[in-house]
N, C-alpha and C. Protein backbone atom coordinates (compact mmCIF):
# COMPACT_ATOMS: atom_id res chain seq x y z
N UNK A 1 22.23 83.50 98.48
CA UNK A 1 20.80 83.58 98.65
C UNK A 1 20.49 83.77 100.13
N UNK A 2 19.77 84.56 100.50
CA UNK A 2 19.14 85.04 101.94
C UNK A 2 18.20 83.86 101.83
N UNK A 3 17.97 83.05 103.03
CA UNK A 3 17.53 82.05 103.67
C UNK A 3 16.47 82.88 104.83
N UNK A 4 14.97 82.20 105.21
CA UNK A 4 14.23 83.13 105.97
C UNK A 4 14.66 82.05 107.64
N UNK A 5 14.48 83.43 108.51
CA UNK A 5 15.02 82.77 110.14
C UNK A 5 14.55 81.54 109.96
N UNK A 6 12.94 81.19 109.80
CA UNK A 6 12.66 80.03 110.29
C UNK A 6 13.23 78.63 110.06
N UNK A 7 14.05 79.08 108.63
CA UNK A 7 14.56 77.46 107.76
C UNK A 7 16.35 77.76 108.32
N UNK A 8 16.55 78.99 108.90
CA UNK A 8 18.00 79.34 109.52
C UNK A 8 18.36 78.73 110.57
N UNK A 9 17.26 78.01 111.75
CA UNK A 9 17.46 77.82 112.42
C UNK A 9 17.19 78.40 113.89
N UNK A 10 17.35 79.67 113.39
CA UNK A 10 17.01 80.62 114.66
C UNK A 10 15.94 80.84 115.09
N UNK A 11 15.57 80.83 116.59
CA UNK A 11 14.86 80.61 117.41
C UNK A 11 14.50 82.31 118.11
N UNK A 12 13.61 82.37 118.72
CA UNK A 12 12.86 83.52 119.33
C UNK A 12 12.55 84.87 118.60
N UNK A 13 12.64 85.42 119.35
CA UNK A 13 12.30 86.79 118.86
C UNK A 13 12.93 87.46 118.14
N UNK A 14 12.69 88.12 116.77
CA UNK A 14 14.08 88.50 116.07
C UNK A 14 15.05 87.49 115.89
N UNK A 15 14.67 86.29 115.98
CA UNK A 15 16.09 85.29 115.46
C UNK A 15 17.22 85.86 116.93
N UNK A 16 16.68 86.38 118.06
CA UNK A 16 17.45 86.28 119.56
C UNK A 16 17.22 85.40 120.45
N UNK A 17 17.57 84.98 121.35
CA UNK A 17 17.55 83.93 122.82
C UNK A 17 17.47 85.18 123.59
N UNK A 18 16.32 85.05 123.79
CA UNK A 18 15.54 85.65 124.99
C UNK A 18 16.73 85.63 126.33
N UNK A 19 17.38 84.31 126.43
CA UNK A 19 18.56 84.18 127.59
C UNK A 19 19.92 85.25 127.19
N UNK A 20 20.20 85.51 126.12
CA UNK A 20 21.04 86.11 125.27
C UNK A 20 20.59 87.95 126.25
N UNK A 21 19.51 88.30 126.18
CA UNK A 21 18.93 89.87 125.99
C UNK A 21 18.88 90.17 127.59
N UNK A 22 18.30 89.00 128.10
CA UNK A 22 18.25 88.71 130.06
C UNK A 22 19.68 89.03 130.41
N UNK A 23 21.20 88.10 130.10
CA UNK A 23 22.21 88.41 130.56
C UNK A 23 22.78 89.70 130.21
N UNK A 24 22.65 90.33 128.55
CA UNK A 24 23.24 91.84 128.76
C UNK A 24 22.16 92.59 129.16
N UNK A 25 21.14 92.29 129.68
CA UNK A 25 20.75 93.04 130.98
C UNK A 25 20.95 93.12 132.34
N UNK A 26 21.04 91.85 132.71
CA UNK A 26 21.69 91.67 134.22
C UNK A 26 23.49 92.04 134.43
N UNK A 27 24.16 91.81 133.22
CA UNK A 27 25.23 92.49 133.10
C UNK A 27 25.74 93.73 132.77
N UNK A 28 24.80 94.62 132.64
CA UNK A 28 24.91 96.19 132.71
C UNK A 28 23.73 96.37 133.30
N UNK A 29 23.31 96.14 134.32
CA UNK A 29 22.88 96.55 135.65
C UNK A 29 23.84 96.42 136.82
N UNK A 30 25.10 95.11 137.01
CA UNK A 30 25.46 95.20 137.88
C UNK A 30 26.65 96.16 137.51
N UNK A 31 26.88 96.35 136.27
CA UNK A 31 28.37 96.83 136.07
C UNK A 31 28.06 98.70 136.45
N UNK A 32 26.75 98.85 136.15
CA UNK A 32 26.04 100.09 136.18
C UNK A 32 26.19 100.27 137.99
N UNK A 33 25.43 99.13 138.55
CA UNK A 33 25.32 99.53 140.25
C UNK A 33 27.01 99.49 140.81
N UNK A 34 27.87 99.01 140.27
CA UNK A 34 29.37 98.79 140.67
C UNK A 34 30.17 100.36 140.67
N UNK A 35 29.57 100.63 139.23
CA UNK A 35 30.59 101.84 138.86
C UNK A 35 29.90 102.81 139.69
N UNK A 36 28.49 103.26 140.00
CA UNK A 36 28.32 104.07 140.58
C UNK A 36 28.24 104.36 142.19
N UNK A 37 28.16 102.83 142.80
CA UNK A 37 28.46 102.56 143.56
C UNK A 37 30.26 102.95 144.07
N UNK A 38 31.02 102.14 143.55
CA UNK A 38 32.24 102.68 143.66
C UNK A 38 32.84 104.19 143.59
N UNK A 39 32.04 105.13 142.71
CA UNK A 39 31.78 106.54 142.52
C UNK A 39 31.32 107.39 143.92
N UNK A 40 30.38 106.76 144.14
CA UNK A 40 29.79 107.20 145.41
C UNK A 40 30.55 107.11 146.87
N UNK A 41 31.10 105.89 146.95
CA UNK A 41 31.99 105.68 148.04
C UNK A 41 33.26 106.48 148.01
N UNK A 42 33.77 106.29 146.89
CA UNK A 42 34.93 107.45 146.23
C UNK A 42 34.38 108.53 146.91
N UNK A 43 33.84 109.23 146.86
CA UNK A 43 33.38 110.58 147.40
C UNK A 43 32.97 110.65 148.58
N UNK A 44 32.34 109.56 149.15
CA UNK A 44 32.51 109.64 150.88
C UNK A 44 33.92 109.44 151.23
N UNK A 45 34.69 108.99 150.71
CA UNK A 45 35.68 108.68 151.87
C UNK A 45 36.46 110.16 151.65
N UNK A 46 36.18 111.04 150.63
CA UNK A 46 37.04 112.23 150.09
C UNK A 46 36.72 113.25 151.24
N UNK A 47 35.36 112.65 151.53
CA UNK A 47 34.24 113.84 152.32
C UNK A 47 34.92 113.68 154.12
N UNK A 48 35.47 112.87 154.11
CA UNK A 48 36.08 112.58 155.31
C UNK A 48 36.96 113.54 156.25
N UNK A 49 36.40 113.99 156.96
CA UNK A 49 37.07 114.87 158.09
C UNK A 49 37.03 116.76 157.11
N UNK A 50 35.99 115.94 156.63
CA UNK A 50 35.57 117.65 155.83
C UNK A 50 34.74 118.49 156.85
N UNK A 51 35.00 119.67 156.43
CA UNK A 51 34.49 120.98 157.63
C UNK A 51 32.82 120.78 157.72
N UNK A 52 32.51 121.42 158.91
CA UNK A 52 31.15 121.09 159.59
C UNK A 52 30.56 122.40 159.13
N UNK A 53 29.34 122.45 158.89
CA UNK A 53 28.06 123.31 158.64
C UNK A 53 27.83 123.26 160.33
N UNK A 54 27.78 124.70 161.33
CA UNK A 54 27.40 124.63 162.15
C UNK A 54 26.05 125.68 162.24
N UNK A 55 25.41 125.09 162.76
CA UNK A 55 23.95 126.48 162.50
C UNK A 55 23.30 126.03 164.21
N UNK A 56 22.34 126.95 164.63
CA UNK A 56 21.78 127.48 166.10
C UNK A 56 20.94 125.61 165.59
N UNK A 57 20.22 125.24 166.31
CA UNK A 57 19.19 124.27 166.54
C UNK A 57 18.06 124.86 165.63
N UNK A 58 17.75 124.68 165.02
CA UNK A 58 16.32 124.44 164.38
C UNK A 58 16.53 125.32 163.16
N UNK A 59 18.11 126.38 162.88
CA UNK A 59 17.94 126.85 161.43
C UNK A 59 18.44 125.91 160.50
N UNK A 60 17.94 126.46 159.47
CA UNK A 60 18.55 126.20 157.80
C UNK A 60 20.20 126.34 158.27
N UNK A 61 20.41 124.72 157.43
CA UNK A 61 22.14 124.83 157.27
C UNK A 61 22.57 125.64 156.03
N UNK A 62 21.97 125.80 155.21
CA UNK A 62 21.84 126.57 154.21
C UNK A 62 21.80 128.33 154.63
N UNK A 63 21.24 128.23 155.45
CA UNK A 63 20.52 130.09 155.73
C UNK A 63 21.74 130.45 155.87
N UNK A 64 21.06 131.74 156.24
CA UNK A 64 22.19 133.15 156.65
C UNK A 64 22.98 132.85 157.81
N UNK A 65 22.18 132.06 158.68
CA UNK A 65 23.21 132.11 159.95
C UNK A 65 24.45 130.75 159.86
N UNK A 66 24.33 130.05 158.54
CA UNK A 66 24.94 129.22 159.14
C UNK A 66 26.60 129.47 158.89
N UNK A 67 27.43 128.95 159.45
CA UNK A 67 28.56 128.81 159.89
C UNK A 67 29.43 127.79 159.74
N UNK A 68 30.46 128.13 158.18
CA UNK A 68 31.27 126.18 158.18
C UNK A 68 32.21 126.81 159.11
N UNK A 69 32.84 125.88 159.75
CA UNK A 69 33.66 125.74 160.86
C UNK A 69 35.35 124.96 159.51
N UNK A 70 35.88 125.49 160.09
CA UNK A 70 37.06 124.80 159.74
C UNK A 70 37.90 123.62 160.02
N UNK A 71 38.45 122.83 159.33
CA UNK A 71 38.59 121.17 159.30
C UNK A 71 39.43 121.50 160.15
N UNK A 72 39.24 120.37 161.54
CA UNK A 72 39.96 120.40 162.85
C UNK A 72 41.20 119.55 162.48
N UNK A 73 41.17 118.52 161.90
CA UNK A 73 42.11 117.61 161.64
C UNK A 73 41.95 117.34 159.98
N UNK A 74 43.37 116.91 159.93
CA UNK A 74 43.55 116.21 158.06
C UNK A 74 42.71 115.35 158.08
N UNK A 75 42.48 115.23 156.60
CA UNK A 75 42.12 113.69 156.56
C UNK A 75 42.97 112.76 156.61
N UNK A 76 42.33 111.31 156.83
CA UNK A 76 43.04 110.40 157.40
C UNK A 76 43.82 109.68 155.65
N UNK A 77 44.79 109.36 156.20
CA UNK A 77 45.54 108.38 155.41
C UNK A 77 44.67 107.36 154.29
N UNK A 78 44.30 106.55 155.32
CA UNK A 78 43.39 105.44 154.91
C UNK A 78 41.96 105.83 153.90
N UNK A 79 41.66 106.90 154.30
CA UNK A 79 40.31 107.88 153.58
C UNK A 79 40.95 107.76 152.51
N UNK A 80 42.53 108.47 152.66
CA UNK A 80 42.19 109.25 150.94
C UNK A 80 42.72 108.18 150.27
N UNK A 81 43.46 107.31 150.27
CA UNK A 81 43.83 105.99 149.89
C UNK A 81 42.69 105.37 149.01
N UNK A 82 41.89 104.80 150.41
CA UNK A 82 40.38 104.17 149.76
C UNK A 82 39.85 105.00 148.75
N UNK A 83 39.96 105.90 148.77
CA UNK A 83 39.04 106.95 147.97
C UNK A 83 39.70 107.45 146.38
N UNK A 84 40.80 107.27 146.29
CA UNK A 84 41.66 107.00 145.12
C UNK A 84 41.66 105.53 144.67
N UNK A 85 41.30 104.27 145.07
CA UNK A 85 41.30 102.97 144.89
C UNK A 85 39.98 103.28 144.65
N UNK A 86 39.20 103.64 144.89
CA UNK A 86 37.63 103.26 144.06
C UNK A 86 37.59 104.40 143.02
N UNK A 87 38.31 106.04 142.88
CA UNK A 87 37.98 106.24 141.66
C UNK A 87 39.17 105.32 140.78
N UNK A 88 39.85 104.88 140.90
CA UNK A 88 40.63 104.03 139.81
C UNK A 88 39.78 102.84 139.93
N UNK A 89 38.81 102.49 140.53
CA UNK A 89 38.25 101.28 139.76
C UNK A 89 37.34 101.85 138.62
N UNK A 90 36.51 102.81 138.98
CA UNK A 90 35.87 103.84 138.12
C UNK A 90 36.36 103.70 136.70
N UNK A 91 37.80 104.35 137.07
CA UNK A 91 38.47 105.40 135.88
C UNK A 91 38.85 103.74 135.22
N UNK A 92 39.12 102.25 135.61
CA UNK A 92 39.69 101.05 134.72
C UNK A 92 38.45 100.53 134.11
N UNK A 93 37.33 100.93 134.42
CA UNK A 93 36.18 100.14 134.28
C UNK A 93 35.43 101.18 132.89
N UNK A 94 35.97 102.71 133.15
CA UNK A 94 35.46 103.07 132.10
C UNK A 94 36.29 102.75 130.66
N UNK A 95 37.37 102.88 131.25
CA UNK A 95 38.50 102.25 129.92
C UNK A 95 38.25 101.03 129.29
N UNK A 96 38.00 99.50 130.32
CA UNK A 96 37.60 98.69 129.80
C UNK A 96 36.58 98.73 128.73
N UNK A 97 35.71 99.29 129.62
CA UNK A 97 34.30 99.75 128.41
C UNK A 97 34.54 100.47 126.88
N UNK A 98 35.08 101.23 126.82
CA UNK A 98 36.15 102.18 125.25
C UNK A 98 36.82 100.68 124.50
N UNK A 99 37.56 99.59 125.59
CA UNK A 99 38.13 98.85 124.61
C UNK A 99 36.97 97.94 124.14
N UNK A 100 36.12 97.54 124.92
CA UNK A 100 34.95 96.63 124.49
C UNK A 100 34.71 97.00 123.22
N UNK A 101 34.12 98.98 123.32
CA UNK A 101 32.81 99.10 122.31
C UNK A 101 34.23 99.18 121.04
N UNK A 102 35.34 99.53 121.01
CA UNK A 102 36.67 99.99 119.76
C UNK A 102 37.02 98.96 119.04
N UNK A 103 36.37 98.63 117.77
CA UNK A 103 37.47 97.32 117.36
C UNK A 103 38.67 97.42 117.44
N UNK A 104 38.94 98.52 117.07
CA UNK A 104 40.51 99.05 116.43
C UNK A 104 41.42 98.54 117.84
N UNK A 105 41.04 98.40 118.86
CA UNK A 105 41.87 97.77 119.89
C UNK A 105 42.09 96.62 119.86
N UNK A 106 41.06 95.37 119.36
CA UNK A 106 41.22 94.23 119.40
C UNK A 106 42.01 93.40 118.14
N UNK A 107 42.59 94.03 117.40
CA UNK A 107 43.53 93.65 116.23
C UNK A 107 42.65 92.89 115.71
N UNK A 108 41.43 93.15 114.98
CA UNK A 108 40.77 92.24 114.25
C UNK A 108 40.35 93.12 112.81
């Protein structure tokens, strides 16, 4: 027999805890600002000792006149390092996420 929420026990909205809906919100906001955050830095440090846009004073780096110049030096060690350590936090964090949403991973 189906029993109605109120004699079930359950409390708030939809038979949810309002505290319940707050944390998987604050917890895919930070996991959201992490991954893209980490994404972003990933790509600065890639951008590192990358060739210069040189253009006259006051044109478009974009326009006709401008001029990439060629990378004077490699990039550094440490750049591309860092920059492979944050897309692998990326690339573990999206995996984690696949095993979360997959039952079929959790042997149940």
């Amino acid at each position: 027999m189906i029993t109605p929420l109120e004699s079930a026990g359950a409390s708030g909205w939809l038979g949810t805890e309002a505290g319940s809906i707050l944390l998987v919100f604050v917890v895919g906001l930070a996991a959201t600002l992490i991954i893209v955050g980490l994404y972003a830095l990933g790509i600065r440090f890639f951008a590192v000792g990358a060739p210069d846009i040189r253009v006259p004073d006051g044109d478009d780096p974009e326009g006709p006149t401008a001029v990439v110049a060629p990378r004077e030096t490699p990039r550094p060690l440490p750049a591309t390092m860092a920059g492979l350590v944050c897309f692998a936090g990326v690339a573990a964090a999206v995996v984690y996420g696949i095993y979360l949403v997959i039952p079929l991973f959790h042997g149940k």
